[in-house]
Protein backbone atom coordinates (compact mmCIF):
# COMPACT_ATOMS: atom_id res chain seq x y z
CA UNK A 1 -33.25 49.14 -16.52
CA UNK A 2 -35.46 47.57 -19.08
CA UNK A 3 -36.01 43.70 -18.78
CA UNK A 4 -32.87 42.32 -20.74
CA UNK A 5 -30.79 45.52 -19.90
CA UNK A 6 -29.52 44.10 -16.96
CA UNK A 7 -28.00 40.97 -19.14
CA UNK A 8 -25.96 43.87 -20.56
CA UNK A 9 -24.49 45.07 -16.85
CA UNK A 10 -21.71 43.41 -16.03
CA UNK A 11 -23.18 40.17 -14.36
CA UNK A 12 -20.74 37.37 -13.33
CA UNK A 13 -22.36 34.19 -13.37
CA UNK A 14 -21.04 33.68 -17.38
CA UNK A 15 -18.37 36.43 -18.33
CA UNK A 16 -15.06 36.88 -20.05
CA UNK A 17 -12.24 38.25 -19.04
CA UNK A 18 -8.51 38.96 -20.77
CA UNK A 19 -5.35 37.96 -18.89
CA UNK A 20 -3.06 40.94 -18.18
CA UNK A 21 -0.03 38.72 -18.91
CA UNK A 22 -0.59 36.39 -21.57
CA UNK A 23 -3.80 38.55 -23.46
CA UNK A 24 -5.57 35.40 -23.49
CA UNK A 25 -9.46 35.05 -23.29
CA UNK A 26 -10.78 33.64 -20.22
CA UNK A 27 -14.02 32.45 -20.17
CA UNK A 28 -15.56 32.21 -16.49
CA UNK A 29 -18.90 30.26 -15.76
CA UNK A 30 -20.54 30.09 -12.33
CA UNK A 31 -20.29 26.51 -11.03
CA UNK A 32 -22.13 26.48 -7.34
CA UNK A 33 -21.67 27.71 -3.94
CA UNK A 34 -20.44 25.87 -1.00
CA UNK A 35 -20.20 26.95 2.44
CA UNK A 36 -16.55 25.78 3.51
CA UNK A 37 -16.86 24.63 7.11
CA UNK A 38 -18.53 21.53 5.76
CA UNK A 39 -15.57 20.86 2.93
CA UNK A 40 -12.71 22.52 4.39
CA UNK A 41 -13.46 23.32 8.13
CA UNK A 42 -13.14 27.14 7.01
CA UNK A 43 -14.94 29.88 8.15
CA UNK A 44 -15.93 30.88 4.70
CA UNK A 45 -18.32 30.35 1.84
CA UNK A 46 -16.69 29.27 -1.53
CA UNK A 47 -18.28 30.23 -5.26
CA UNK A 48 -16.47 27.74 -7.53
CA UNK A 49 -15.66 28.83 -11.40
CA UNK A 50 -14.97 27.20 -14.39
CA UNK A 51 -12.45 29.29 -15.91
CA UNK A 52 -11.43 28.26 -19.51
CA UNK A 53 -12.76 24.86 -17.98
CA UNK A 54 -10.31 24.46 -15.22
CA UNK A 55 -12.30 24.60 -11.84
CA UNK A 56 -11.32 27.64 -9.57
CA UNK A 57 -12.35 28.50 -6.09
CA UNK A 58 -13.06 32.20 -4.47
CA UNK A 59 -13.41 32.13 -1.03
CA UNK A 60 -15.08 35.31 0.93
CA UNK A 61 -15.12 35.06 4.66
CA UNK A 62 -18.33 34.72 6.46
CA UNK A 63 -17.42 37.28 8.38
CA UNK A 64 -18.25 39.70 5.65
CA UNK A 65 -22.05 38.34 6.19
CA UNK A 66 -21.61 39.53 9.60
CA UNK A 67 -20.06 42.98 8.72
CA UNK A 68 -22.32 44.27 5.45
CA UNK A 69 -25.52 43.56 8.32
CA UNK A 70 -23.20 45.51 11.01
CA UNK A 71 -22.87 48.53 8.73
CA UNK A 72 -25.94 49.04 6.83
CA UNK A 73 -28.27 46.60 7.93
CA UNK A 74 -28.46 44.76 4.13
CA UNK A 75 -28.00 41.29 3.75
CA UNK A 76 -25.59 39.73 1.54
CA UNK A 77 -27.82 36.99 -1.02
CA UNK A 78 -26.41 33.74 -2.37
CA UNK A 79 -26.99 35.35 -5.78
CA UNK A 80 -25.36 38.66 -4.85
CA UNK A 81 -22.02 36.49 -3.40
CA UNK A 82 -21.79 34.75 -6.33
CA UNK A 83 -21.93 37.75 -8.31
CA UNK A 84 -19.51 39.62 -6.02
CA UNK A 85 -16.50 36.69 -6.31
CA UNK A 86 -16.94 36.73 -10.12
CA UNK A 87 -16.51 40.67 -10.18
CA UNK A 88 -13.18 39.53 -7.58
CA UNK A 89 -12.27 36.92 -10.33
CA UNK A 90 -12.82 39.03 -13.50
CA UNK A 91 -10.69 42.18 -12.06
CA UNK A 92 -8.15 39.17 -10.72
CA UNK A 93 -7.69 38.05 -14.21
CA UNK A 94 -7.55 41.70 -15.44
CA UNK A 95 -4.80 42.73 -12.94
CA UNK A 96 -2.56 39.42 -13.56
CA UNK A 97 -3.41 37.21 -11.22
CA UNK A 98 -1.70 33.92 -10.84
CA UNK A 99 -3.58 31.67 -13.23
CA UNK A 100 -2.07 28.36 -11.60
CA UNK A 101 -4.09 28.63 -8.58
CA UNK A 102 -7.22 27.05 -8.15
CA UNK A 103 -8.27 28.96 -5.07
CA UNK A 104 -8.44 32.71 -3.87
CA UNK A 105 -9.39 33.88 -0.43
CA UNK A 106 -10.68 37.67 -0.53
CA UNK A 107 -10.82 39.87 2.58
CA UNK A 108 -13.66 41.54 4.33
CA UNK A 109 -13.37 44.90 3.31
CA UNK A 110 -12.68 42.75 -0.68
CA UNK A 111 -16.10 40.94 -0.76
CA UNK A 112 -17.62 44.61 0.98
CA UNK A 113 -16.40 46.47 -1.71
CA UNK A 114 -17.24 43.77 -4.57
CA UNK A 115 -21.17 43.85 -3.28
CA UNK A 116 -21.13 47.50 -3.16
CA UNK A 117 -19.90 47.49 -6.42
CA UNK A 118 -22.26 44.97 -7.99
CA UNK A 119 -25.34 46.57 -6.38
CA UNK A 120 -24.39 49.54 -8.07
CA UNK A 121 -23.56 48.29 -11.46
CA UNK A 122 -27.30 46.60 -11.43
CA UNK A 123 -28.78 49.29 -9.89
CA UNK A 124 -31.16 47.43 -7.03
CA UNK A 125 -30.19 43.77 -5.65
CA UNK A 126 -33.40 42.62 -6.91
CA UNK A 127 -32.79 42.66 -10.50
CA UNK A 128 -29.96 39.91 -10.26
CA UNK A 129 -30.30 37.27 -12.34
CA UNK A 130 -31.35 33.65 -10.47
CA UNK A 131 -28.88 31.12 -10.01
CA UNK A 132 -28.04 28.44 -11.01
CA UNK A 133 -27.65 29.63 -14.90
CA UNK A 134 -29.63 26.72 -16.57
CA UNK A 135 -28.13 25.39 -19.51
CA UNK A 136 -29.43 22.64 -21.34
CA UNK A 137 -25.76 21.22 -22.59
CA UNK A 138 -24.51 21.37 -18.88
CA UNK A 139 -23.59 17.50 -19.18
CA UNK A 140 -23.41 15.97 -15.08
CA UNK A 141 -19.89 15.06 -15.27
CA UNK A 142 -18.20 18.66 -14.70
CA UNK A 143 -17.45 17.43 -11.09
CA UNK A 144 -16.49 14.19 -11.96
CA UNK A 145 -18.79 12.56 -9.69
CA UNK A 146 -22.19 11.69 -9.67
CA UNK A 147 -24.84 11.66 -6.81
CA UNK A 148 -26.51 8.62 -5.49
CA UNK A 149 -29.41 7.63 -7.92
CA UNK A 150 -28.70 9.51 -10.87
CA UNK A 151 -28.70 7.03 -14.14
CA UNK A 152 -25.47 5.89 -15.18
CA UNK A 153 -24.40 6.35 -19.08
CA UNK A 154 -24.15 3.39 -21.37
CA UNK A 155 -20.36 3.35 -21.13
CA UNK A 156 -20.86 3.46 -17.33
CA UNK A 157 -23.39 0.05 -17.28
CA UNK A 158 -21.18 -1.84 -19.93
């Protein structure tokens, strides 16, 4: 692949994706990673989505972490997990999933299968793009808190 050929492989950091059901465009963006245990006391690392704006959670077990290094010795990356729970979203949306939840756990052998797949699609692990996606319009509010020491707006001061 040539340099921008890879933006044309199916990456899932910023993707669209039709609902079965309704035929409706959903558009996905890449939000962050978290690992659960500190937010949720789960044994799991969550890639949170905007989808159509609406924040949406995929969780994939660490365990899988554990399991890709068992059977092949490869290492699952940040980048390649995020990539691998957007494939898990897109085909979710695809298949009719149940667009009122805001959180999806995938199994083992799911978030296996959705790395295998993903290293395939691009071909070699190192030719995923970096997250996070920059975006110059990303405006700080999209999880409706801010951190300590970040400048307040105008409205905010007044």
């Amino acid at each position: 692949m040539h340099g921008s050929d890879y933006a044309e492989a199916a990456m899932y950091e910023d993707f669209v994706a039709t609902d079965r059901w309704t035929g409706e465009s959903q558009h996905c963006v890449w939000k962050g990673t978290v690992v659960a245990i500190a937010t949720r006391h789960a044994d799991a690392t969550d890639v949170r989505y905007a989808v159509n704006g609406r924040p949406m959670w995929i969780a994939l077990p660490n365990e899988a972490w554990v399991e890709q290094k068992r059977r092949n010795g490869k290492v699952i990356t940040d980048y390649l997990a995020a990539q691998a729970a957007g494939r898990y979203l897109k085909h979710s949306i695809e298949n009719g999933y149940d667009n009122g939840r805001e959180i999806y756990t995938m199994s083992v052998d799911e978030v296996l299968e959705h790395v295998g797949a993903v290293a395939r699609e691009i071909g070699n692990v190192s030719k995923l793009p970096s997250l996070p996606v920059i975006n110059r319009d990303a405006q700080p509010t999209e999880f409706e808190f801010k951190l300590p020491g970040e400048p307040q707006t105008l409205a905010e001061s007044s």
